[in-house]
N, C-alpha and C. Protein backbone atom coordinates (compact mmCIF):
# COMPACT_ATOMS: atom_id res chain seq x y z
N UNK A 1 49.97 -2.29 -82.35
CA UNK A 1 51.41 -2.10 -82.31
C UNK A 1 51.83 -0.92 -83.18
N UNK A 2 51.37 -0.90 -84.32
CA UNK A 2 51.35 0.55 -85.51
C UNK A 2 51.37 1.40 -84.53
N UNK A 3 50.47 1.37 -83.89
CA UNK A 3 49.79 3.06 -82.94
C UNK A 3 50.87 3.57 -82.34
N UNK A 4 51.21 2.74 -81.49
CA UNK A 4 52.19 2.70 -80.23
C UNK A 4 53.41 3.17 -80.79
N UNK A 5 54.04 2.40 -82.08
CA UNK A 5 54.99 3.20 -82.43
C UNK A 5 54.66 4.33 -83.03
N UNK A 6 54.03 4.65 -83.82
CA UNK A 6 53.73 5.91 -84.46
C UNK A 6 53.29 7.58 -83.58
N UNK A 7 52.98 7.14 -82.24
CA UNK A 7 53.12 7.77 -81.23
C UNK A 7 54.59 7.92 -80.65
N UNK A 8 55.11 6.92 -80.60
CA UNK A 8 56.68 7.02 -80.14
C UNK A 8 57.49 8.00 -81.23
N UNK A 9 57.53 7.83 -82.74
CA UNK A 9 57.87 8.70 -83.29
C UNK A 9 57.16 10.21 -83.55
N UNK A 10 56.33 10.66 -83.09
CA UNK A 10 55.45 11.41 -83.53
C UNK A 10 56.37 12.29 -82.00
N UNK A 11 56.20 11.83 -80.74
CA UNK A 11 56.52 11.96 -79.34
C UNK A 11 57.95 12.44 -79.56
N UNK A 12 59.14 11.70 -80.56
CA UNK A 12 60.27 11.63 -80.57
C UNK A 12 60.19 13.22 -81.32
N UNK A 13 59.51 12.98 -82.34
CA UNK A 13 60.12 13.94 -83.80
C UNK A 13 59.71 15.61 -82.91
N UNK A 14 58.64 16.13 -81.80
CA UNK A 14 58.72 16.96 -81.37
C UNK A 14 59.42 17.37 -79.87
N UNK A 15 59.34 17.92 -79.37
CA UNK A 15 59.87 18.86 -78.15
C UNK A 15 59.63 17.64 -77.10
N UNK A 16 60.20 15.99 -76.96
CA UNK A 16 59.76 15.52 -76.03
C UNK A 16 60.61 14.26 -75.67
N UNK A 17 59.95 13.14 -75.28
CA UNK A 17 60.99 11.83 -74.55
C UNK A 17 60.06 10.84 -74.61
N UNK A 18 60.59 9.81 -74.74
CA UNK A 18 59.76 8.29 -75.07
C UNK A 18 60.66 7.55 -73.35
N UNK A 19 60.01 6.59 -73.36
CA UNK A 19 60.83 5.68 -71.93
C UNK A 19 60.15 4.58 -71.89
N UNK A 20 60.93 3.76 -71.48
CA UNK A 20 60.45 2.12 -70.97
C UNK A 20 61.19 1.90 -69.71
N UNK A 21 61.33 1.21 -68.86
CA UNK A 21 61.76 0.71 -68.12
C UNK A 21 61.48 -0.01 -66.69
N UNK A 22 62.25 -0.06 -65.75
CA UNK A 22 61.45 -1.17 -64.47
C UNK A 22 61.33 -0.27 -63.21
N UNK A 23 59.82 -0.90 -62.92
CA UNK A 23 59.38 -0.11 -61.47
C UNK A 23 58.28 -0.99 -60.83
N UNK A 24 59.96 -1.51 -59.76
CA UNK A 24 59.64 -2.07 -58.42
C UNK A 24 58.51 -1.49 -57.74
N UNK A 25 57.61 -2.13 -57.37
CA UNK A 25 56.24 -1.14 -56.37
C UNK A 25 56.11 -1.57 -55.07
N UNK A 26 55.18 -0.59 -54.44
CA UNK A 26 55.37 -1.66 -52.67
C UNK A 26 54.15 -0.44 -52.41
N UNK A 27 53.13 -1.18 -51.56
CA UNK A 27 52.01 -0.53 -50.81
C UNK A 27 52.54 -0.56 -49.32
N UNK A 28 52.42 0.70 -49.05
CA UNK A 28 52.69 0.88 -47.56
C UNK A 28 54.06 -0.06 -47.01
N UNK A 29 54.03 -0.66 -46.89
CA UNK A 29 55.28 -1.48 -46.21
C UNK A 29 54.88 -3.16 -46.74
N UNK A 30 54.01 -3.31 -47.93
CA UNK A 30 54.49 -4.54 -48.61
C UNK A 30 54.90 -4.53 -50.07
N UNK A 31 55.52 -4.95 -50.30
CA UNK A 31 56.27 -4.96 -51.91
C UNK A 31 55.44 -5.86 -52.90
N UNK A 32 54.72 -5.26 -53.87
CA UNK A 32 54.23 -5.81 -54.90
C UNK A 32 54.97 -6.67 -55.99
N UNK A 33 55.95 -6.56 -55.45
CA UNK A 33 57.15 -7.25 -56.58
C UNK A 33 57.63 -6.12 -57.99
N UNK A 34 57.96 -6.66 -59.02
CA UNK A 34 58.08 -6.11 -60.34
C UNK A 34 57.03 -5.33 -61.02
N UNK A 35 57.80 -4.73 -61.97
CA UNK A 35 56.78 -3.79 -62.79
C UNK A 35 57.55 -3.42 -63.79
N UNK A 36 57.11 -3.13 -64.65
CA UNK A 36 57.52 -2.27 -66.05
C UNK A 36 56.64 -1.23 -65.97
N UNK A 37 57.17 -0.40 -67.26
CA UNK A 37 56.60 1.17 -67.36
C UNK A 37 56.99 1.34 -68.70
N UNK A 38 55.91 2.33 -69.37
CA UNK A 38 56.25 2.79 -70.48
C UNK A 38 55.76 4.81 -70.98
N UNK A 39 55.89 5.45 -71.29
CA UNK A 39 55.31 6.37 -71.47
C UNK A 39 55.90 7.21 -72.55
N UNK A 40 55.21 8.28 -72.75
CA UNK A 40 56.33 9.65 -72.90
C UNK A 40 55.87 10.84 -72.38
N UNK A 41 56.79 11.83 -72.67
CA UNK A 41 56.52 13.35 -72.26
C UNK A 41 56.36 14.19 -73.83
N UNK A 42 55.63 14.96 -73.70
CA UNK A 42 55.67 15.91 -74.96
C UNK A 42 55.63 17.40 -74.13
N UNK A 43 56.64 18.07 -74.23
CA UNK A 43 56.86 19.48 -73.51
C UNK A 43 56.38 20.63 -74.52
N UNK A 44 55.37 21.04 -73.97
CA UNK A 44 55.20 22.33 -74.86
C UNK A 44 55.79 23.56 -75.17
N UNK A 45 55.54 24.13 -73.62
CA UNK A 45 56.37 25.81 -73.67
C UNK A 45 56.77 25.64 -72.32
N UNK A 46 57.77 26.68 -72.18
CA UNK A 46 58.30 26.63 -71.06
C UNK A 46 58.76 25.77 -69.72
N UNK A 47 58.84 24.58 -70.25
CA UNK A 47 59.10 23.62 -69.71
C UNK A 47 57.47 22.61 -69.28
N UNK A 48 56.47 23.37 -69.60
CA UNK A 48 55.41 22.54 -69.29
C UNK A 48 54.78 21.57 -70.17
N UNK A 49 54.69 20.64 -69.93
CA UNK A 49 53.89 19.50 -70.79
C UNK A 49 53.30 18.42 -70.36
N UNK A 50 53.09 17.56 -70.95
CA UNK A 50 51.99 16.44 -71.00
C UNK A 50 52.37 14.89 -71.08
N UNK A 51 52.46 13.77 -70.13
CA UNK A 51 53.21 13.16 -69.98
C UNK A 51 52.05 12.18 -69.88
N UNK A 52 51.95 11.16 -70.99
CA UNK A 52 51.25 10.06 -70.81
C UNK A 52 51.74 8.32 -70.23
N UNK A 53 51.38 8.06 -69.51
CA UNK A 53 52.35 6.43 -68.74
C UNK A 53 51.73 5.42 -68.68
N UNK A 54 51.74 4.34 -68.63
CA UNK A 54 51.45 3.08 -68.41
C UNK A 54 52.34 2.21 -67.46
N UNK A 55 51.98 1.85 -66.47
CA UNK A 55 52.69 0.88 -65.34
C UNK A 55 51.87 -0.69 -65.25
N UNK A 56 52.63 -1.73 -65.18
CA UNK A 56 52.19 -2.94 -65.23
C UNK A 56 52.72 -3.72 -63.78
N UNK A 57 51.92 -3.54 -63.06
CA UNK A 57 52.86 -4.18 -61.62
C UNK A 57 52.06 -5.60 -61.42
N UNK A 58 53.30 -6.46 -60.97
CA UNK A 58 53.38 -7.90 -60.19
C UNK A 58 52.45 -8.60 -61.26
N UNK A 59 52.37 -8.71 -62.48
CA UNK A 59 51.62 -9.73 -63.23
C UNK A 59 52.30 -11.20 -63.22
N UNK A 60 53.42 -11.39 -62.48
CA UNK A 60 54.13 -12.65 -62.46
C UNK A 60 52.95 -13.48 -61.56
N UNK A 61 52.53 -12.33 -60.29
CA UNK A 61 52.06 -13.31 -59.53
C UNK A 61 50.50 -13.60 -59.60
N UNK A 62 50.14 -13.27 -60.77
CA UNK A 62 48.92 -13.79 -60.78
C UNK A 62 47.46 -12.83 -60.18
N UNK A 63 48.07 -11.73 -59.60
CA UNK A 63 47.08 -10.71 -59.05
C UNK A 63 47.58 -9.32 -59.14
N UNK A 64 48.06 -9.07 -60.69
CA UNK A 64 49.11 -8.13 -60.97
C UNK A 64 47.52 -7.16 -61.35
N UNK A 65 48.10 -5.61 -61.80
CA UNK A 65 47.03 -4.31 -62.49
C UNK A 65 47.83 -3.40 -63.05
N UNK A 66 47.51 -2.49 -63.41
CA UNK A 66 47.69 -1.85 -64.30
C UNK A 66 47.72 -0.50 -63.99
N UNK A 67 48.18 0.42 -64.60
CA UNK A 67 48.02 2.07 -64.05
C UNK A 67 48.15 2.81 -65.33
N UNK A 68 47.43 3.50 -65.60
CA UNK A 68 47.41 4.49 -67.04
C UNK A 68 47.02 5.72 -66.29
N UNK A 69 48.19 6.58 -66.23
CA UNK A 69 48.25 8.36 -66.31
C UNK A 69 48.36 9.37 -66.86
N UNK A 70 47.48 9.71 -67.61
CA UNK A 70 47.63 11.17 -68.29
C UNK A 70 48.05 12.02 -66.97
N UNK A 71 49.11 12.90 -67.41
CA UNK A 71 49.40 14.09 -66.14
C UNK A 71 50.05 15.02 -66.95
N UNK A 72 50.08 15.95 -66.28
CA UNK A 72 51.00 17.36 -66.02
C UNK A 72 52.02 17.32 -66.45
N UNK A 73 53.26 17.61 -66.23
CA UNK A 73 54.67 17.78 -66.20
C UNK A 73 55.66 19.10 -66.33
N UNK A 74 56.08 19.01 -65.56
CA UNK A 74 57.39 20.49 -65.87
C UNK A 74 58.65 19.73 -65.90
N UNK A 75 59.05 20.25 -66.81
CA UNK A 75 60.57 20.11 -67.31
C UNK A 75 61.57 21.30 -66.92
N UNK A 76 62.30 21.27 -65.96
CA UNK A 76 62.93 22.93 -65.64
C UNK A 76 64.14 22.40 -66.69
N UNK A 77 63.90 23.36 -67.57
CA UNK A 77 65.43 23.88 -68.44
C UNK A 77 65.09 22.75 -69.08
N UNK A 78 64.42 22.31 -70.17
CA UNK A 78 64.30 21.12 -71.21
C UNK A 78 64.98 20.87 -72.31
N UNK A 79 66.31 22.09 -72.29
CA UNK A 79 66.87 22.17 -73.89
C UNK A 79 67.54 20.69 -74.26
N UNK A 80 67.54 20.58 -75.46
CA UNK A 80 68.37 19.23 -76.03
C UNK A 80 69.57 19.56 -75.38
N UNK A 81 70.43 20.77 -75.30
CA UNK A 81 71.98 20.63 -74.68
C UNK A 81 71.92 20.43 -73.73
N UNK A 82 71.33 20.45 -72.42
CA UNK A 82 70.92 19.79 -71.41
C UNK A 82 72.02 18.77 -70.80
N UNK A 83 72.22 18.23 -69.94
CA UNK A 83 72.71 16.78 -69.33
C UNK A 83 71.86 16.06 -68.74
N UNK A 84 71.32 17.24 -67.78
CA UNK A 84 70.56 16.75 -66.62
C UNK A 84 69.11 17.50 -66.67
N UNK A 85 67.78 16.59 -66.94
CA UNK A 85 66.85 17.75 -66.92
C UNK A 85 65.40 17.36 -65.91
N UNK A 86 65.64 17.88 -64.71
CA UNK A 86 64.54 17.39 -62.97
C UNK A 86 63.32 17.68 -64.35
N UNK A 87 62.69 16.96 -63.34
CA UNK A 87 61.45 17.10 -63.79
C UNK A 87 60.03 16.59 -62.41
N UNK A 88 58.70 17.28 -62.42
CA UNK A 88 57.63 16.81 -61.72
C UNK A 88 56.52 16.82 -62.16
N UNK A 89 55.67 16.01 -61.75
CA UNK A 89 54.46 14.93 -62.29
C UNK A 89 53.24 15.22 -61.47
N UNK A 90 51.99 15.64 -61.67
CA UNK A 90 50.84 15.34 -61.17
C UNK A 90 49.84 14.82 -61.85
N UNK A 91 48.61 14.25 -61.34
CA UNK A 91 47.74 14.18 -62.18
C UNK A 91 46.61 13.12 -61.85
N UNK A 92 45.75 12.96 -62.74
CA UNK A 92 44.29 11.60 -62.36
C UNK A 92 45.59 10.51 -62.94
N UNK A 93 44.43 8.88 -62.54
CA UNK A 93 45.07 7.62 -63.28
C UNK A 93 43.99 6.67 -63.15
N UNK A 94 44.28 6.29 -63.58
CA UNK A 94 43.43 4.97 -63.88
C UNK A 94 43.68 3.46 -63.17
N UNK A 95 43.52 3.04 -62.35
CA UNK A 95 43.84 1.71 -62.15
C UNK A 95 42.89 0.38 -62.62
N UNK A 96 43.48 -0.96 -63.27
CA UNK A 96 42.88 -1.35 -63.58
C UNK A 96 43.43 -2.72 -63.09
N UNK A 97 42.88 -4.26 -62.76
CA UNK A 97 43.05 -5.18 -62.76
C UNK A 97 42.65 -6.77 -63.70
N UNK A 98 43.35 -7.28 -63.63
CA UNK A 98 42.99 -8.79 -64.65
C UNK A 98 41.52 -8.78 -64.43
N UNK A 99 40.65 -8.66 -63.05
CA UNK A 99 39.43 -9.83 -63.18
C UNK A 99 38.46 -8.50 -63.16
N UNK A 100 38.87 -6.63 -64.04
CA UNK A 100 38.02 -6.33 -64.34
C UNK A 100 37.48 -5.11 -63.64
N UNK A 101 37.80 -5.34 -62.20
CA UNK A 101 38.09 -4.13 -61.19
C UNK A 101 38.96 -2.74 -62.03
N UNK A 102 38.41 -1.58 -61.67
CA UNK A 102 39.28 -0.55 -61.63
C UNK A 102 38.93 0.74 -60.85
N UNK A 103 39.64 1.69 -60.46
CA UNK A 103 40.12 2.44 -59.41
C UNK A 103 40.30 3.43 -60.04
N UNK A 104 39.97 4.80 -59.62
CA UNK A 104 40.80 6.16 -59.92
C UNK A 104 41.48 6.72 -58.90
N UNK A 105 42.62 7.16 -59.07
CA UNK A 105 43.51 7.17 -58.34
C UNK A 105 43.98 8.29 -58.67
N UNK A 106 44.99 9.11 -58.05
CA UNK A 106 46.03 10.30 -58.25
C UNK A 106 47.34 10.08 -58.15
N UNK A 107 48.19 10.62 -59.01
CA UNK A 107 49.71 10.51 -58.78
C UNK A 107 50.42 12.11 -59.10
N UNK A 108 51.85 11.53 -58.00
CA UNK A 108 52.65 12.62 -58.24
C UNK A 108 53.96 12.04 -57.95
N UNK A 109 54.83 12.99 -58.50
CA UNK A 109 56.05 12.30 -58.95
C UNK A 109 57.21 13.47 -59.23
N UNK A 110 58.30 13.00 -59.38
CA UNK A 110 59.72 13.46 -59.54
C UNK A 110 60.70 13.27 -60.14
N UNK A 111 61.48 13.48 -60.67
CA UNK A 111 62.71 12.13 -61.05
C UNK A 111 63.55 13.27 -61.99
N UNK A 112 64.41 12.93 -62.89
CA UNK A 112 65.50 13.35 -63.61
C UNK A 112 65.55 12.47 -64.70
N UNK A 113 65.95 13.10 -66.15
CA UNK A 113 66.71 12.29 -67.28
C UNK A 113 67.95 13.03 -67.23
N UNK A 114 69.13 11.36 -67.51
CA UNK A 114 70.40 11.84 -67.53
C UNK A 114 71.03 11.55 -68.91
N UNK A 115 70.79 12.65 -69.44
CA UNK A 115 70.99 12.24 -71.04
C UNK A 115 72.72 12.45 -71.33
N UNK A 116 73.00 10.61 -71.72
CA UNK A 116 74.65 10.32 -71.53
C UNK A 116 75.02 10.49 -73.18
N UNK A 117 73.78 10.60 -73.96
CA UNK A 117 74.26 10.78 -75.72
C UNK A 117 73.10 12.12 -75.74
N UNK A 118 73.37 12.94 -77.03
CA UNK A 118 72.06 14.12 -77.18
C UNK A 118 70.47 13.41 -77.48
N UNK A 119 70.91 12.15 -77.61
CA UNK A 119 69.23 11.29 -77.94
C UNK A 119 68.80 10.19 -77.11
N UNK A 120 69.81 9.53 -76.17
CA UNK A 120 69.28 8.24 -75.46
C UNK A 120 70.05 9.15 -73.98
N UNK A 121 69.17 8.52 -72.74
CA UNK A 121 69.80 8.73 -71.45
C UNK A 121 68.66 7.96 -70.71
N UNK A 122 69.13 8.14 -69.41
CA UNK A 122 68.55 7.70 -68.74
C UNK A 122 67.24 8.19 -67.70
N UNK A 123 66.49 7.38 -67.31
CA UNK A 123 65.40 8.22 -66.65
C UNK A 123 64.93 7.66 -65.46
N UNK A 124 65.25 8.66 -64.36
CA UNK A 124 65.03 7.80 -62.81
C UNK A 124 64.10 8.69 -62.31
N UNK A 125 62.90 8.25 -61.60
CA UNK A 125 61.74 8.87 -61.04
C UNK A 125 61.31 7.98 -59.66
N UNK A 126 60.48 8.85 -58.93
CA UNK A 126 59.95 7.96 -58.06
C UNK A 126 58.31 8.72 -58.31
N UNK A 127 57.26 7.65 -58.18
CA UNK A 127 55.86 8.20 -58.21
C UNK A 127 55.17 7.80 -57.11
N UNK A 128 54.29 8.36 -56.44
CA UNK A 128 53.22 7.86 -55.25
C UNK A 128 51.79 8.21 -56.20
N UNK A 129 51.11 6.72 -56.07
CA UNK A 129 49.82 6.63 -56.73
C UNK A 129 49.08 6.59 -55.44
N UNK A 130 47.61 7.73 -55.27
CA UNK A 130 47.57 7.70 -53.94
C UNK A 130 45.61 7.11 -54.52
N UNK A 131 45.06 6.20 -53.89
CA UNK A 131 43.96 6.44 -53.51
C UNK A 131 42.82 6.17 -52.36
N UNK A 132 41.82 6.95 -52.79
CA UNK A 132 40.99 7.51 -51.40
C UNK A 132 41.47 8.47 -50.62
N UNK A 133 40.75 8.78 -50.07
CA UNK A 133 41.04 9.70 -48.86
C UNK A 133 40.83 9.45 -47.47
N UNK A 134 39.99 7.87 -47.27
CA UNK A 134 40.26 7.18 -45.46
C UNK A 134 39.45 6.12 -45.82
N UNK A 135 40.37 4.88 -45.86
CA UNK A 135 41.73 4.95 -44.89
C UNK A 135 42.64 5.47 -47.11
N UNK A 136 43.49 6.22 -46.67
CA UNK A 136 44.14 6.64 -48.26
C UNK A 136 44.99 5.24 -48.66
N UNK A 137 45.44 5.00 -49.18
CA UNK A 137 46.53 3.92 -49.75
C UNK A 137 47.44 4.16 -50.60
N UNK A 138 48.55 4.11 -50.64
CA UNK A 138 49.51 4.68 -51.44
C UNK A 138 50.48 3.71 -52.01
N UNK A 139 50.77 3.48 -53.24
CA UNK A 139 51.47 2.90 -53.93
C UNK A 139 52.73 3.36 -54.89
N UNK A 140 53.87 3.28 -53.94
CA UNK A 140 54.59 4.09 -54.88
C UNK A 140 56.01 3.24 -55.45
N UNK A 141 56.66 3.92 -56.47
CA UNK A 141 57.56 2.79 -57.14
C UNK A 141 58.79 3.77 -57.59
N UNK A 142 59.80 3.17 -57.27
CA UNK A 142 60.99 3.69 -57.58
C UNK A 142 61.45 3.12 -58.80
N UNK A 143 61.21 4.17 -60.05
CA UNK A 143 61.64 3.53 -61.60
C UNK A 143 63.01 4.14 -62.43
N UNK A 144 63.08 3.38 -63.07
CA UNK A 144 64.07 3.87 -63.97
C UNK A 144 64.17 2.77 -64.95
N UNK A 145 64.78 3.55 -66.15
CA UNK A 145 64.58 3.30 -67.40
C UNK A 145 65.33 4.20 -68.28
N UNK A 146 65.44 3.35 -69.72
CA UNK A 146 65.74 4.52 -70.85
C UNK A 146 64.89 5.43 -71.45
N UNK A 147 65.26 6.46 -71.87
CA UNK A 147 64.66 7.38 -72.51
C UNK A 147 65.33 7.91 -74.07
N UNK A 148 64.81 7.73 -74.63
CA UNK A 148 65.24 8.57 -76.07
C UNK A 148 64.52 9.85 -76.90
N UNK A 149 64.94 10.60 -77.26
CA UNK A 149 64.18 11.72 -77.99
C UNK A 149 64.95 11.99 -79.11
């Protein structure tokens, strides 16, 4: 728990964004139910940076997994005066499940923070976690959440 926060402030105190929040998932045309998310972004230069995540889908029902993504990120126009700042996502991930199974997978992604104070706003994304290549499978989740920096 130390870590986690000490990363959150470490994430906060430079050029970047912390987030939690909920992401609904659905494979192809069935819905996995619920999910949470957690991550942050740390932006380096020019809007490019490094965005680490964690997704926890459908553990209610007993055959829930996990997703850990190191990726990419561009931030167009990242300044703190900002309102509105798009942003897109690529990258490897990790999938993992309760009984031990895990998957590598790829994601890419989109979304916006709508920062309603200069330190807390909001953060809406959509991601497609894709894996294989035949038959491919795609898992994607429409999230949103807070963000603070």
């Amino acid at each position: 728990m130390k870590s986690i926060l000490l990363a959150a402030l470490l994430l906060t105190a430079a050029h970047g964004q912390v987030y939690v929040g909920y992401a609904p998932s659905f494979v192809q045309d069935y819905s996995l139910g619920q999910g949470l998310m957690a991550g942050g972004d740390l932006v380096f230069s020019k809007g490019l940076g490094l965005n680490l995540d964690l997704s926890l889908v459908g553990f209610g029902t007993g055959s829930g997994f996990g997703i850990f993504s190191p990726s990419l990120t561009y931030h167009h126009n990242p300044g703190r005066k900002r309102k509105v700042v798009p942003f897109v996502s690529a990258g490897p991930a990790v999938g993992f499940a309760l009984d031990g199974a895990d998957a590598r997978i790829w994601q890419v992604g989109g979304g916006a923070t709508f920062w309603a104070k200069p330190r807390i706003g909001v953060r809406a994304e959509f991601r497609n976690h894709i894996h294989g290549l035949s038959p491919r499978t795609n898992l994607a989740q429409v999230r949103i959440g807070l963000a603070w920096r």
